[in-house]
Each structure stands twice: as C-alpha cells, then as structure tokens.
N, C-alpha and C. Protein backbone atom coordinates (compact mmCIF):
# COMPACT_ATOMS: atom_id res chain seq x y z
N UNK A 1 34.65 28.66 31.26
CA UNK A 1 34.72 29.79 30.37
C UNK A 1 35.55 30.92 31.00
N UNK A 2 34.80 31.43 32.13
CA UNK A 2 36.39 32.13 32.94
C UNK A 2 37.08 31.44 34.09
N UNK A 3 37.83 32.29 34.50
CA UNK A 3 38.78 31.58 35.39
C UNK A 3 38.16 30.92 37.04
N UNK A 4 39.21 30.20 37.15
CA UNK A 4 38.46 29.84 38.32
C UNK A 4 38.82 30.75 39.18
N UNK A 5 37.62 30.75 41.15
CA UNK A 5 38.28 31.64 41.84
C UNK A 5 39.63 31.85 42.31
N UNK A 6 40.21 30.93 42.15
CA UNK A 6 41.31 30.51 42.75
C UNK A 6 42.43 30.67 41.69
N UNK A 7 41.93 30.96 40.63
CA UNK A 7 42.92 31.38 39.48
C UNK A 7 43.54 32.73 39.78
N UNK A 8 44.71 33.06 39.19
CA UNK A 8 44.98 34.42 38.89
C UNK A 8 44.19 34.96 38.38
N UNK A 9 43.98 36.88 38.50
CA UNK A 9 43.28 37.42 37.35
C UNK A 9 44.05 37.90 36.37
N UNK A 10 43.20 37.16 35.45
CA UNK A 10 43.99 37.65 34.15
C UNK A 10 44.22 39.02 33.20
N UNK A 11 45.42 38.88 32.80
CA UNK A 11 46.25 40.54 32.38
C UNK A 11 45.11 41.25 31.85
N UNK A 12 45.02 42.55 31.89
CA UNK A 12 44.03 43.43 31.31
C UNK A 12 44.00 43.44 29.84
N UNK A 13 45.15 42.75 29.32
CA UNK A 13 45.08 42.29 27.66
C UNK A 13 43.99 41.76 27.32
N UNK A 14 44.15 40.17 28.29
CA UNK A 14 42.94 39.33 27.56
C UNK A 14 41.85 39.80 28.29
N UNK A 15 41.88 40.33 29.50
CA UNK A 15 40.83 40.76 30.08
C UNK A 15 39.82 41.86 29.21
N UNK A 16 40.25 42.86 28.17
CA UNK A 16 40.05 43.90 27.18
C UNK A 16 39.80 42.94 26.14
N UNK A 17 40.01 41.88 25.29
CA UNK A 17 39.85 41.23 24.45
C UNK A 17 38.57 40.12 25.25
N UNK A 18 38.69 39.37 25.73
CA UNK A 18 37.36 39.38 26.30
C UNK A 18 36.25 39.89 26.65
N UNK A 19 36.04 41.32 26.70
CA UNK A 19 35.40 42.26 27.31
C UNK A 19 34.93 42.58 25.37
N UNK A 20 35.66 42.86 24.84
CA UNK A 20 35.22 42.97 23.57
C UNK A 20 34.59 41.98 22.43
N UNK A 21 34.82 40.61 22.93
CA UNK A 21 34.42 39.88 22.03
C UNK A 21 33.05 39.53 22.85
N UNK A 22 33.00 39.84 24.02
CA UNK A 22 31.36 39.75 24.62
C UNK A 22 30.42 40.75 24.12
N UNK A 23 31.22 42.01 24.10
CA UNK A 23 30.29 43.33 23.09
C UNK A 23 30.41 42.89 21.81
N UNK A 24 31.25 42.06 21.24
CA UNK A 24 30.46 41.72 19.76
C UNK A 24 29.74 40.87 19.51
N UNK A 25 29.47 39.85 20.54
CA UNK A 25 28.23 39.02 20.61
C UNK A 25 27.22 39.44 20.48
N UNK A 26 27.07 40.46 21.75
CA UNK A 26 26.09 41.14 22.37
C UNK A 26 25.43 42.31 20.85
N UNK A 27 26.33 42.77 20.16
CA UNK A 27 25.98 43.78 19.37
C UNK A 27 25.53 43.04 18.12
N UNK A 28 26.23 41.23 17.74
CA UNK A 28 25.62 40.75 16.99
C UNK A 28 24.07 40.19 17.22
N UNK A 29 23.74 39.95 18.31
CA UNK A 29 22.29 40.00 18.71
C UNK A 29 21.21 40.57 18.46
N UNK A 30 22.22 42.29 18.62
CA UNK A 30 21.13 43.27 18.81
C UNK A 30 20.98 43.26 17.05
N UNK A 31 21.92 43.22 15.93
CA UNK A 31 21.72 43.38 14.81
C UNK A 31 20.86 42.48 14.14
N UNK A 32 21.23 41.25 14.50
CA UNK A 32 20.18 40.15 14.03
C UNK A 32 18.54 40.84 14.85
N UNK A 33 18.55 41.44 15.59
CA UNK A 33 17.30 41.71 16.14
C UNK A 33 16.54 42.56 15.69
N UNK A 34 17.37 43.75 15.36
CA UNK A 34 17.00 44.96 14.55
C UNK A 34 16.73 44.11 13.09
N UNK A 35 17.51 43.06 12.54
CA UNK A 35 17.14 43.15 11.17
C UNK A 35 15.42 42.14 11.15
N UNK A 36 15.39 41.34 12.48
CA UNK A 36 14.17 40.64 12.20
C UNK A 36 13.08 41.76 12.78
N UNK A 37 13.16 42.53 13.35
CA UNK A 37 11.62 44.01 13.48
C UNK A 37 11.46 44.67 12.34
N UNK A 38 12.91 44.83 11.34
CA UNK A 38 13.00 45.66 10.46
C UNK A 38 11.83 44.94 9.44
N UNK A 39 12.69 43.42 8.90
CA UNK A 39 11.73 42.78 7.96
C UNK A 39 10.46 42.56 8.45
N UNK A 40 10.02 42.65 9.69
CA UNK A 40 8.38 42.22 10.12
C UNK A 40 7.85 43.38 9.89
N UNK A 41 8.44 44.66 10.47
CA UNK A 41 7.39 45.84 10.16
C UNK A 41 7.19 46.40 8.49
N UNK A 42 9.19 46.00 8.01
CA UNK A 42 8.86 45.77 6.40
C UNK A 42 7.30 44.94 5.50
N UNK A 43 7.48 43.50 5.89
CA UNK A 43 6.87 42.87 5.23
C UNK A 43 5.57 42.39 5.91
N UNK A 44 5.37 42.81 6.97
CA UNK A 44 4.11 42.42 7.84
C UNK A 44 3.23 43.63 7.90
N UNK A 45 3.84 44.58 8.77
CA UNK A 45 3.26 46.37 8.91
C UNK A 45 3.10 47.16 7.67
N UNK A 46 3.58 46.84 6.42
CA UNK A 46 3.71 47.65 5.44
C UNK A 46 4.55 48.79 5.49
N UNK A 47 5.41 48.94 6.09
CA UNK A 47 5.98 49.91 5.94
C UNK A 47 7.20 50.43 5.15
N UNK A 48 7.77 51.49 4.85
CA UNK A 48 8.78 51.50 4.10
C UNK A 48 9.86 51.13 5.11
N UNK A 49 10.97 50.95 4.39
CA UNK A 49 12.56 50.28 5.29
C UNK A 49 12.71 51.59 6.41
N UNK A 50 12.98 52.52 6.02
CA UNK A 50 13.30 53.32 7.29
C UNK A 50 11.77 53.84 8.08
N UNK A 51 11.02 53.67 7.75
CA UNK A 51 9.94 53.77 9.19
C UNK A 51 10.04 52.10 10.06
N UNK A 52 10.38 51.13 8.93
CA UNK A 52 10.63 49.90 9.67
C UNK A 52 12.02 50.02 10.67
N UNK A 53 12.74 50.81 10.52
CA UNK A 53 14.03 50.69 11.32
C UNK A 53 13.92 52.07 12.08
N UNK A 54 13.12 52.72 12.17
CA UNK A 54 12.75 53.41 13.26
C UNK A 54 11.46 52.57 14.53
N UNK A 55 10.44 51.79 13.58
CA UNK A 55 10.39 51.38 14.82
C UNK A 55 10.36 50.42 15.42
N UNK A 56 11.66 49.17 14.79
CA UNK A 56 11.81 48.29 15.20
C UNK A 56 13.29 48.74 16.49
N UNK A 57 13.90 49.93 15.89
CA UNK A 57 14.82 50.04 17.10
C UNK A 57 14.16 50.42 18.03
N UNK A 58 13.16 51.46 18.13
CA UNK A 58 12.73 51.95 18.98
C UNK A 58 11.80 51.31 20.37
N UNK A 59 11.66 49.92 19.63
CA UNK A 59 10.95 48.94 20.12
C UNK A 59 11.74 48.17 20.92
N UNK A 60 12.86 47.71 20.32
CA UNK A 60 14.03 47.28 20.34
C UNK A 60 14.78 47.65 21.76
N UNK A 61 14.88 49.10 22.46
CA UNK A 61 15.84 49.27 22.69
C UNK A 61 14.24 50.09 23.88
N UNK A 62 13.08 49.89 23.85
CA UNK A 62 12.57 50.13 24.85
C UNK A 62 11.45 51.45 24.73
N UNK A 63 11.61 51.85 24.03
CA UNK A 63 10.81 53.15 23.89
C UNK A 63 9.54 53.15 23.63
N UNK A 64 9.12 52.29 22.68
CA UNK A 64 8.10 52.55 21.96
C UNK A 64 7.65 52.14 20.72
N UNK A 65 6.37 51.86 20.15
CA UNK A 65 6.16 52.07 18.69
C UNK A 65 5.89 53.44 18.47
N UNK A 66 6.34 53.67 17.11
CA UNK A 66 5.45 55.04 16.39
C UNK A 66 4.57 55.07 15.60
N UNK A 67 4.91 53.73 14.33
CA UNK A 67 2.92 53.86 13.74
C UNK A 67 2.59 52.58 14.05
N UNK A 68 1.41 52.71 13.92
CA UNK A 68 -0.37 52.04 14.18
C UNK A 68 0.12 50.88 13.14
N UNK A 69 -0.13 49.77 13.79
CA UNK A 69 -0.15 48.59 12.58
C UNK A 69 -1.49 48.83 11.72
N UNK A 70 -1.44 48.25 10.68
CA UNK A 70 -2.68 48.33 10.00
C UNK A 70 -3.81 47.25 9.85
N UNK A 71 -2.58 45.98 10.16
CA UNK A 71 -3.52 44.91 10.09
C UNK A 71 -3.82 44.12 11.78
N UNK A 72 -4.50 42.77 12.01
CA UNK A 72 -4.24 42.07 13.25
C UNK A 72 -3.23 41.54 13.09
N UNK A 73 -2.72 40.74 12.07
CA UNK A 73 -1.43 40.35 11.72
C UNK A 73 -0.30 41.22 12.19
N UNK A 74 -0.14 42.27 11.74
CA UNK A 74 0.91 43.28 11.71
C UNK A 74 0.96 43.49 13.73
N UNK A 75 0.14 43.39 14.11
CA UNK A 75 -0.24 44.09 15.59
C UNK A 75 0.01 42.57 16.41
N UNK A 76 -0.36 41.47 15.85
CA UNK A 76 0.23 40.43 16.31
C UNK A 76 1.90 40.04 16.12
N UNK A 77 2.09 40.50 15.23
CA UNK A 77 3.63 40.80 15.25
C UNK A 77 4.45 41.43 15.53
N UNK A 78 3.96 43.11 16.39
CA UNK A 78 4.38 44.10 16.60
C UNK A 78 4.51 43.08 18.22
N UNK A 79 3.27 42.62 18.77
CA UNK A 79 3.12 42.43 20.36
C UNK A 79 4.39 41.39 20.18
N UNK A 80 4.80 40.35 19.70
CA UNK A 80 5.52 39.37 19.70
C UNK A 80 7.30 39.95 19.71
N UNK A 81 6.75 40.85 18.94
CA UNK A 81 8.49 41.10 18.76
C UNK A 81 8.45 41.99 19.92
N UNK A 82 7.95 43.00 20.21
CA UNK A 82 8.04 43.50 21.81
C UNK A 82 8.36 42.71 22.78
N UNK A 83 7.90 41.63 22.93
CA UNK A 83 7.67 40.63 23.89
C UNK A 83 9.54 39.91 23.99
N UNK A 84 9.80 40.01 22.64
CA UNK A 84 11.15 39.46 22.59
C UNK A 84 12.33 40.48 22.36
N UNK A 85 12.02 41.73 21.79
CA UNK A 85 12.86 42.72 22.14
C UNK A 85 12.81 42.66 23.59
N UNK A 86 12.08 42.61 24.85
CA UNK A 86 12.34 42.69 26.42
C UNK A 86 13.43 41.69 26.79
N UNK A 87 12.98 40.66 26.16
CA UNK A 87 13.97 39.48 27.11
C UNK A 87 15.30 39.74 26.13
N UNK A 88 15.01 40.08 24.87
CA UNK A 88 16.66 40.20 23.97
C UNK A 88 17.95 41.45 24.66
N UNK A 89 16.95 42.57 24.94
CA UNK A 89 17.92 43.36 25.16
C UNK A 89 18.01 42.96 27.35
N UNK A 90 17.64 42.52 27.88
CA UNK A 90 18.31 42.05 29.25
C UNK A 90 19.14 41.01 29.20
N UNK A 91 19.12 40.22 28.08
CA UNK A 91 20.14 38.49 27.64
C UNK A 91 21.36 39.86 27.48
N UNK A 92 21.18 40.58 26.46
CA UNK A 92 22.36 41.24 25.92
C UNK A 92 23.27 41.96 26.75
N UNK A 93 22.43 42.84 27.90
CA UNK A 93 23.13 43.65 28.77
C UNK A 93 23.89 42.49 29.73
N UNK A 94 23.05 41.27 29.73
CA UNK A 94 23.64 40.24 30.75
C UNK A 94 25.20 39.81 30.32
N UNK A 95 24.90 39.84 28.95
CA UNK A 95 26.45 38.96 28.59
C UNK A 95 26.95 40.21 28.03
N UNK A 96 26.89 41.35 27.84
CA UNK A 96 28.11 42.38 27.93
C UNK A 96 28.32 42.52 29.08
N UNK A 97 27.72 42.74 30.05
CA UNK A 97 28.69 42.80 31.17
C UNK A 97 29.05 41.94 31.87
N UNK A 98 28.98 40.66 31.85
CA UNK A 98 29.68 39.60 32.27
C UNK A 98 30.78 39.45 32.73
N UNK A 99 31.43 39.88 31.56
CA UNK A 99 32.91 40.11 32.29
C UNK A 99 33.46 40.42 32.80
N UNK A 100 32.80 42.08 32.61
CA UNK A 100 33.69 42.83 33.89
C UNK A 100 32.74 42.86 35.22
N UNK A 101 31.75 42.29 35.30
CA UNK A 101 30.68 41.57 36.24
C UNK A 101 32.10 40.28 37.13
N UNK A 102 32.16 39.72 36.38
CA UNK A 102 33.35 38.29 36.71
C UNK A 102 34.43 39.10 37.73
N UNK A 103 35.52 39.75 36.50
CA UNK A 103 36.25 40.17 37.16
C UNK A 103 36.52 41.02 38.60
N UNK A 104 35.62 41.76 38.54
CA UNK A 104 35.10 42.84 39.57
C UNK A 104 34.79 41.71 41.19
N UNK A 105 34.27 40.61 40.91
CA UNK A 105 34.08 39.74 41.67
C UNK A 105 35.40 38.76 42.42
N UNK A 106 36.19 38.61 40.62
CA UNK A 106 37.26 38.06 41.07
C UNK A 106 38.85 38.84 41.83
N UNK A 107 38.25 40.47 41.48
CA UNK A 107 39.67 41.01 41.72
C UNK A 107 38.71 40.91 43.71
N UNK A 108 37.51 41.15 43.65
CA UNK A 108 37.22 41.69 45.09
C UNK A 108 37.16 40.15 45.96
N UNK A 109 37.11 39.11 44.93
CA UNK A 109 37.66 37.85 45.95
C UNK A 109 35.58 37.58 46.89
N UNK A 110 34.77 37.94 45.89
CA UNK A 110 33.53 37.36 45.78
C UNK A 110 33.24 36.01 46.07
N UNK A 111 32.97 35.13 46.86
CA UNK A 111 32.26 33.90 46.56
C UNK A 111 30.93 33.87 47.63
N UNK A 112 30.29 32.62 46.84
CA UNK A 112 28.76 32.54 47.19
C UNK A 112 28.60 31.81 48.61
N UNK A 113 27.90 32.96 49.46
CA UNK A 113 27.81 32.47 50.83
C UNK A 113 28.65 32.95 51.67
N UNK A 114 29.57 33.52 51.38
CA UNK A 114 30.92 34.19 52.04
C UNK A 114 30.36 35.62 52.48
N UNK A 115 30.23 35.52 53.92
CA UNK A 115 30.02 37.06 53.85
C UNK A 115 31.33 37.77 54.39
C-alpha cells in the first residue's frame, strides 16, 4: 500500500492526495458513525433528531452523554455505542495519520530494530 523503505519518497502531490483520501476514509467512518448514534438515540432513546445528534457526537468524539436514557434498552444501547465510539474514533485517528506517520518515517529513514 505504501512504498517500500527502499523506495523513493514520493512527490508531495501524491503524497497530499494520499493524505487526503485517508481523511476521507477516516471522515467517512466518523459519518457512518454519527449517523448509527443518531438513529439509536433517534429510535431507541426517544429522542428528537437534534438532541440525537448532539449526543451521539458528543459521545462520539469523547465527551459525554447529555440526556438520561429512558429505557434499559435505550441505556443498553447508549453503553454499546460508547464502547464503539472508543475503538471507532482511535481506528480513525490511526488511519488519518498514517500517512504522514509513513512518510515522516520514510523521509527520517526509520526501520524496525535499527537504532
């Protein structure tokens, strides 16, 4: 997927076009993520759409809930999607910065075991 060590590093063109199509992965994640807290606190929590997208981002992105589920259901779904908002948004930060994670390695001539 990237270059090898031993490759050139590649022009800051594709290097910028790579770097961007990893943030649109990464941002398509987070949207598919936001829209599945949105519909659970929608259709599980009872809530209206924008208290659902307040606190499914907010959940989302680390902060917090703001209202009280009402049901065990709703509170079993609040804990679950917490549980996967954690590992979603560290997958995400992982593969946005990947790249320039890579490069940074490859311009400084990084390998494993090399001190």
């Amino acid at each position: 997927m990237f270059e090898h060590k031993s490759a050139k590093v590649i022009s800051v063109k594709h290097y910028a076009r790579r770097q961007i199509t990893y943030i649109a992965y990464g941002m398509a994640v987070v949207a598919f993520s936001l829209g599945l807290g949105m519909a659970g606190y929608h259709y599980i929590g009872n809530l209206n759409w924008i208290d659902s997208l307040l606190n499914a981002s907010m959940i989302l992105t680390g902060m917090g809930p703001i209202d009280l589920m009402p049901s065990d259901t709703a509170k079993i779904f609040a804990s679950f999607y917490s549980l996967y908002s954690g590992i979603v948004f560290l997958t995400t930060i992982a593969v946005m910065s990947a790249p320039a994670l890579h490069r940074l390695m490859h311009v400084l001539h990084l390998e494993k075991g090399k001190e």
